[in-house]
Protein backbone atom coordinates (compact mmCIF):
# COMPACT_ATOMS: atom_id res chain seq x y z
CA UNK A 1 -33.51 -44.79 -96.46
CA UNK A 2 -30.21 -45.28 -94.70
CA UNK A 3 -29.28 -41.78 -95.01
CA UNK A 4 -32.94 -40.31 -93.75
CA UNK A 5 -32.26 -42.21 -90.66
CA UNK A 6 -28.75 -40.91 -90.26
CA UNK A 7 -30.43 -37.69 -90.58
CA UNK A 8 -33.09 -38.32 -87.89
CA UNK A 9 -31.05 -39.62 -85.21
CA UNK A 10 -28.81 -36.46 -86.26
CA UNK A 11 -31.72 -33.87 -85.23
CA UNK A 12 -33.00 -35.94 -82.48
CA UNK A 13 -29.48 -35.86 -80.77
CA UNK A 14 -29.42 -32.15 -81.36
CA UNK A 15 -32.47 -31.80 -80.28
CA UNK A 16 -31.17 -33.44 -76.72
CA UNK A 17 -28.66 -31.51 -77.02
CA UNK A 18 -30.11 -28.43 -76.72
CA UNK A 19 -33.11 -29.16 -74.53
CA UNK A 20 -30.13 -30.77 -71.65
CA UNK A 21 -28.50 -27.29 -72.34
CA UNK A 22 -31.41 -25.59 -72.08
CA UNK A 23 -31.93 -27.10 -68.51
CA UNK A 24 -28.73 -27.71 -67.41
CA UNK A 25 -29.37 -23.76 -64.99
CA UNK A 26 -32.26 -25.17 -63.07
CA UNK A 27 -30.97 -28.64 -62.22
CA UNK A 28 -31.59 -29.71 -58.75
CA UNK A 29 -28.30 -29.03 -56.28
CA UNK A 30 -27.09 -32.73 -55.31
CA UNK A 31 -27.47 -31.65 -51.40
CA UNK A 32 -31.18 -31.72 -52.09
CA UNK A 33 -31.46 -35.26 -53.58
CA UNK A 34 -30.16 -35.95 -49.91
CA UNK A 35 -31.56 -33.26 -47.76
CA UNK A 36 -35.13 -31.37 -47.87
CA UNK A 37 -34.83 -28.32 -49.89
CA UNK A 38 -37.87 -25.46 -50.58
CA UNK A 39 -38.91 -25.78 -53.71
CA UNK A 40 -39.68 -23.04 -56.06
CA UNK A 41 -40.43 -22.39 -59.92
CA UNK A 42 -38.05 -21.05 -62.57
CA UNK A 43 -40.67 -18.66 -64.39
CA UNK A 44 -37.74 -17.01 -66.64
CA UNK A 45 -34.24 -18.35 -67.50
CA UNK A 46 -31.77 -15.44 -68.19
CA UNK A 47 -28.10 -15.35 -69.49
CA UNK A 48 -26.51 -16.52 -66.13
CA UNK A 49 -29.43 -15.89 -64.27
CA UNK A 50 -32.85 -17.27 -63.47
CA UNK A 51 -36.03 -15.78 -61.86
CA UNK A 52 -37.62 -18.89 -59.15
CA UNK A 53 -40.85 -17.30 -57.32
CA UNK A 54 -40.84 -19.23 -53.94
CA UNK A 55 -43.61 -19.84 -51.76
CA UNK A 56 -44.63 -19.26 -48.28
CA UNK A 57 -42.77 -20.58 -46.31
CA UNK A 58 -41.15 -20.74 -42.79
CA UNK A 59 -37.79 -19.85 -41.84
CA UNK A 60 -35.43 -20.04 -38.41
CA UNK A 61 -32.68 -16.99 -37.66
CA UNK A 62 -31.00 -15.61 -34.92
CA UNK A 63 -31.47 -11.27 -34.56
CA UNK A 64 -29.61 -9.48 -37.06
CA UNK A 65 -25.68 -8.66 -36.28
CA UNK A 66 -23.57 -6.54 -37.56
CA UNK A 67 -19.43 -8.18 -38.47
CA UNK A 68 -17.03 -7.46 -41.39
CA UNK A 69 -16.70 -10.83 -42.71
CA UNK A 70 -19.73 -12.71 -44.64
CA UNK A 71 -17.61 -16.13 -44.02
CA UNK A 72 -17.40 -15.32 -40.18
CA UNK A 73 -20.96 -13.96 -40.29
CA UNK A 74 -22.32 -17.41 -41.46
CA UNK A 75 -20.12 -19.20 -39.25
CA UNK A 76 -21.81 -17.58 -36.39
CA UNK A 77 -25.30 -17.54 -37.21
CA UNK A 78 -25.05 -21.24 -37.96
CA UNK A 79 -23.84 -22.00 -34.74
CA UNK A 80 -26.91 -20.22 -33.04
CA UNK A 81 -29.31 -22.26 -35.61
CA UNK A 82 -27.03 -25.41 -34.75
CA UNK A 83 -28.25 -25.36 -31.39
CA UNK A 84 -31.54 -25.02 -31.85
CA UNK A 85 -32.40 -28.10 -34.20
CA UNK A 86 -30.10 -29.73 -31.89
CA UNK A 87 -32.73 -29.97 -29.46
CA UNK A 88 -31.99 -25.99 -27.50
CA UNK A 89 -35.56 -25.10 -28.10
CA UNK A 90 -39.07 -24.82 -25.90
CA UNK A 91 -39.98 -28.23 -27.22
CA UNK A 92 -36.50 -29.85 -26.63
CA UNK A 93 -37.32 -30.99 -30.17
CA UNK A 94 -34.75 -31.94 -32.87
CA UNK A 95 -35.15 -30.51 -36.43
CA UNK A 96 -33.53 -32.34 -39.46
CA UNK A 97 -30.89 -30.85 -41.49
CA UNK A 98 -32.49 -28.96 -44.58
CA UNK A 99 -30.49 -26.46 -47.41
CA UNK A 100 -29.33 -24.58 -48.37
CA UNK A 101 -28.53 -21.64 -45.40
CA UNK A 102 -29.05 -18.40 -46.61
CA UNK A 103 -26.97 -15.36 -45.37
CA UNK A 104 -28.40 -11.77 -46.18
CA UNK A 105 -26.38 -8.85 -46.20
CA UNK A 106 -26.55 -5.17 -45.96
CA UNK A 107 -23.06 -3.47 -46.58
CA UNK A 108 -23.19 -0.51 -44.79
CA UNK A 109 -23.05 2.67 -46.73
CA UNK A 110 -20.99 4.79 -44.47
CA UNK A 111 -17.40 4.57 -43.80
CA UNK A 112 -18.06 1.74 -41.33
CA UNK A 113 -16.33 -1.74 -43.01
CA UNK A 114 -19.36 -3.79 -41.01
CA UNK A 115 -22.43 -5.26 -42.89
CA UNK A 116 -25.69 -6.20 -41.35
CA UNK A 117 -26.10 -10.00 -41.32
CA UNK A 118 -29.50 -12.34 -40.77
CA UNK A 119 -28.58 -16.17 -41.52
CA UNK A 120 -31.19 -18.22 -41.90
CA UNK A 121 -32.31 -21.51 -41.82
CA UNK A 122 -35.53 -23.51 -43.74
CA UNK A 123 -37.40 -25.00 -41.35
CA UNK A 124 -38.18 -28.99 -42.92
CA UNK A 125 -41.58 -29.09 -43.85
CA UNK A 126 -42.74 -31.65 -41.14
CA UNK A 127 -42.44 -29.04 -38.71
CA UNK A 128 -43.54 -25.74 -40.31
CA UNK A 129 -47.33 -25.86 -38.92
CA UNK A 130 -45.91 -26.14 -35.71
CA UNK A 131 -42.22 -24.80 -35.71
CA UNK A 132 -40.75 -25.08 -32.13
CA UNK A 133 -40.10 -21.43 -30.74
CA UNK A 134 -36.47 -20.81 -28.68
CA UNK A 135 -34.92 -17.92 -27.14
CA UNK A 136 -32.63 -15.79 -29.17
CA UNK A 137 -34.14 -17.56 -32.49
CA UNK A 138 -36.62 -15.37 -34.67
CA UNK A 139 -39.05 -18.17 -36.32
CA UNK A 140 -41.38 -16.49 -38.96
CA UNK A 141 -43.17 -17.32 -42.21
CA UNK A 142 -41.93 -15.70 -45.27
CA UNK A 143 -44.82 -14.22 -47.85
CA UNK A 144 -44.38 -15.53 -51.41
CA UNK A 145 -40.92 -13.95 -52.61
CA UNK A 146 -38.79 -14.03 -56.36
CA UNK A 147 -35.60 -14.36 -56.61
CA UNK A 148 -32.90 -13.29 -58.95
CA UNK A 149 -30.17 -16.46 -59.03
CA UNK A 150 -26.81 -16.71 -60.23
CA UNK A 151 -24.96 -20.55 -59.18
CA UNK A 152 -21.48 -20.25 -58.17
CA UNK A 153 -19.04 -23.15 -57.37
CA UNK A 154 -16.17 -24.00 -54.62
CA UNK A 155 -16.50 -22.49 -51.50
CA UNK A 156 -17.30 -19.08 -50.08
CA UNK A 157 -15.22 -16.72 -49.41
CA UNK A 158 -14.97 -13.21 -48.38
CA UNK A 159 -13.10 -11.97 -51.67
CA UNK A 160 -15.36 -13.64 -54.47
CA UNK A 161 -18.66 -13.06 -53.64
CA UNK A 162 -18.03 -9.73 -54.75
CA UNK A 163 -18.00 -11.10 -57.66
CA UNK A 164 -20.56 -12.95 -57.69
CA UNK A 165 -23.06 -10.62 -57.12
CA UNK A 166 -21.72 -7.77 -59.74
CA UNK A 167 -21.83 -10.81 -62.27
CA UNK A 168 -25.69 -10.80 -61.06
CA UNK A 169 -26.37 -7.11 -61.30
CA UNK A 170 -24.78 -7.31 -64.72
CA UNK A 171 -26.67 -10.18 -66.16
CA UNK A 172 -30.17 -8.42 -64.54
CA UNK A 173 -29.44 -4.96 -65.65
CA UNK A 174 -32.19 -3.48 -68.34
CA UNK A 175 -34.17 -6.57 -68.16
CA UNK A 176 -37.74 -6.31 -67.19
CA UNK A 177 -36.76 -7.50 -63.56
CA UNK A 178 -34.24 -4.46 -62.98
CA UNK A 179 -36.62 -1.83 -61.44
CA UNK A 180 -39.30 -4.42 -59.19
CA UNK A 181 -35.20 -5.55 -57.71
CA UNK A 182 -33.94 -1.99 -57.31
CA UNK A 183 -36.84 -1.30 -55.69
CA UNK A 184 -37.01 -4.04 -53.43
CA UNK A 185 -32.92 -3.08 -52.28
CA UNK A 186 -33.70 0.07 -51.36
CA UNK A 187 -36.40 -0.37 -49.17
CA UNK A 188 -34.21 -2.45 -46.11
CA UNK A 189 -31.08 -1.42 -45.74
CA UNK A 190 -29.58 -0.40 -48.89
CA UNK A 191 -27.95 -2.96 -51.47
CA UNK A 192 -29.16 -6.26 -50.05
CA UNK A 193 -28.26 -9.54 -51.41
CA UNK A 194 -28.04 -12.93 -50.12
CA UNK A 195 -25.76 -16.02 -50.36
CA UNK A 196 -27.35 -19.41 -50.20
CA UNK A 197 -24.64 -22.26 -49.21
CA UNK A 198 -25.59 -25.68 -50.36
CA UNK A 199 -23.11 -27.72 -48.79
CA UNK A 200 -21.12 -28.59 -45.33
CA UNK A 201 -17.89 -27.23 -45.06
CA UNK A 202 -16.64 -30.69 -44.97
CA UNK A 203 -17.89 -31.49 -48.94
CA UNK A 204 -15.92 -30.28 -51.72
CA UNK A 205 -17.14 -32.18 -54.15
CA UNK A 206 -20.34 -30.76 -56.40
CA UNK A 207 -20.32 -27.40 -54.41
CA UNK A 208 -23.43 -25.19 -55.37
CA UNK A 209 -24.06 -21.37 -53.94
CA UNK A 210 -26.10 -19.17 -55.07
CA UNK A 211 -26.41 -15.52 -54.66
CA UNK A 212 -30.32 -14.11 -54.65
CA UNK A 213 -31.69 -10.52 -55.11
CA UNK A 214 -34.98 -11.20 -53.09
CA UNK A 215 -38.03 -9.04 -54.33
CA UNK A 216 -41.64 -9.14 -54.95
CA UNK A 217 -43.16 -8.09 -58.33
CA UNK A 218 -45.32 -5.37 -56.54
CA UNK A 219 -44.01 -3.80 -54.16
CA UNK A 220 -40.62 -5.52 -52.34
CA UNK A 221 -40.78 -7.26 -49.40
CA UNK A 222 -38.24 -8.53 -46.76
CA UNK A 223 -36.86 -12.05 -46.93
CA UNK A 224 -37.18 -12.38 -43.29
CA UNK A 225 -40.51 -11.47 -41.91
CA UNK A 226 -41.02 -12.09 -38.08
């Protein structure tokens, strides 16, 4: 008897084991058990990777810039988004803080070092029936989009996301998400991927990012739709 319930607690720990494991990809980022966050579904968990469908939603950004640095990039953007759920918008409104902020880029493919940015912010979902417009600020919902993901710790920087997103391709490549993401990449600008920071620059404790490869199963679409 003794030793069939050695046995049992022996596969029920394993069996913990395994299901934490299993789930340990998809847990929750600890900004969003302070801050609003969109939420999404995992519908496939990968080798390094997960596919999260997310839905329609609305989204804050300033026009598209071009700049050689993705850290400088998001630096800028942020500041223009700053402003704006600081109150500098047409109903002198102020928006809480949500995550994570979400830099796309396009590296150019010419002999030009400068990528196309668009850095963007979730608008929280009190205000997304009614987001307040501003000058300068593009605010638009975004269709139901997937999502490739690969988490990353510490902070951002302009030599490891690099990295980062080869360690995506790699994980994605001849799975049965490959072609709907090539496809998607090649109908904006080219190779487009985006970096989602989780955390102020201030935190650097329990840093998450997260780079994406944004696509729809049908036919691509845009993550930022005006």
């Amino acid at each position: 008897m003794a030793v069939a319930l050695k046995k049992l607690k022996l596969s029920l720990l394993l069996s913990l084991f395994f299901l934490v494991s299993a789930s340990s990809f998809a847990k929750v980022p600890p900004t969003c058990r302070r801050i609003e966050c969109p939420s999404y579904d995992v519908i496939h968990a990968g080798d390094g990777y997960e596919i999260r469908r997310y839905n329609s939603t609305v989204w804050a950004s300033p026009p598209p810039f071009l700049d050689t640095s993705l850290v400088e990039a998001t630096r800028t953007g942020f500041r223009r988004l700053f402003d704006y759920i600081q109150g500098k918008n047409d109903y002198n409104q102020k928006i809480e803080m949500t995550a994570p902020v979400v830099t796309e880029v396009a590296p150019s493919d010419g002999p030009s070092s400068e990528s196309l940015f668009v850095v963007s912010f979730y608008v929280p979902r009190k205000n997304q029936v009614n987001p307040p417009p501003a000058s300068g600020i593009v605010v638009g919902r975004v269709k139901p989009v997937y999502a490739a993901v690969r988490k990353f710790g510490e902070f951002v920087r302009d030599n490891n996301v690099g990295e980062q997103v080869a360690a995506l391709k790699a994980s994605i490549a001849g799975t049965e998400w490959s072609s709907a993401i090539e496809k998607s990449q090649r109908g904006v600008h080219g190779s487009v991927y985006c970096v989602a920071q989780y955390n102020d620059p201030f935190e650097f404790d329990d840093r998450v990012n997260e780079i994406w490869f944004l696509f729809d199963v049908e036919n691509g679409r845009h993550f930022v739709e005006s």
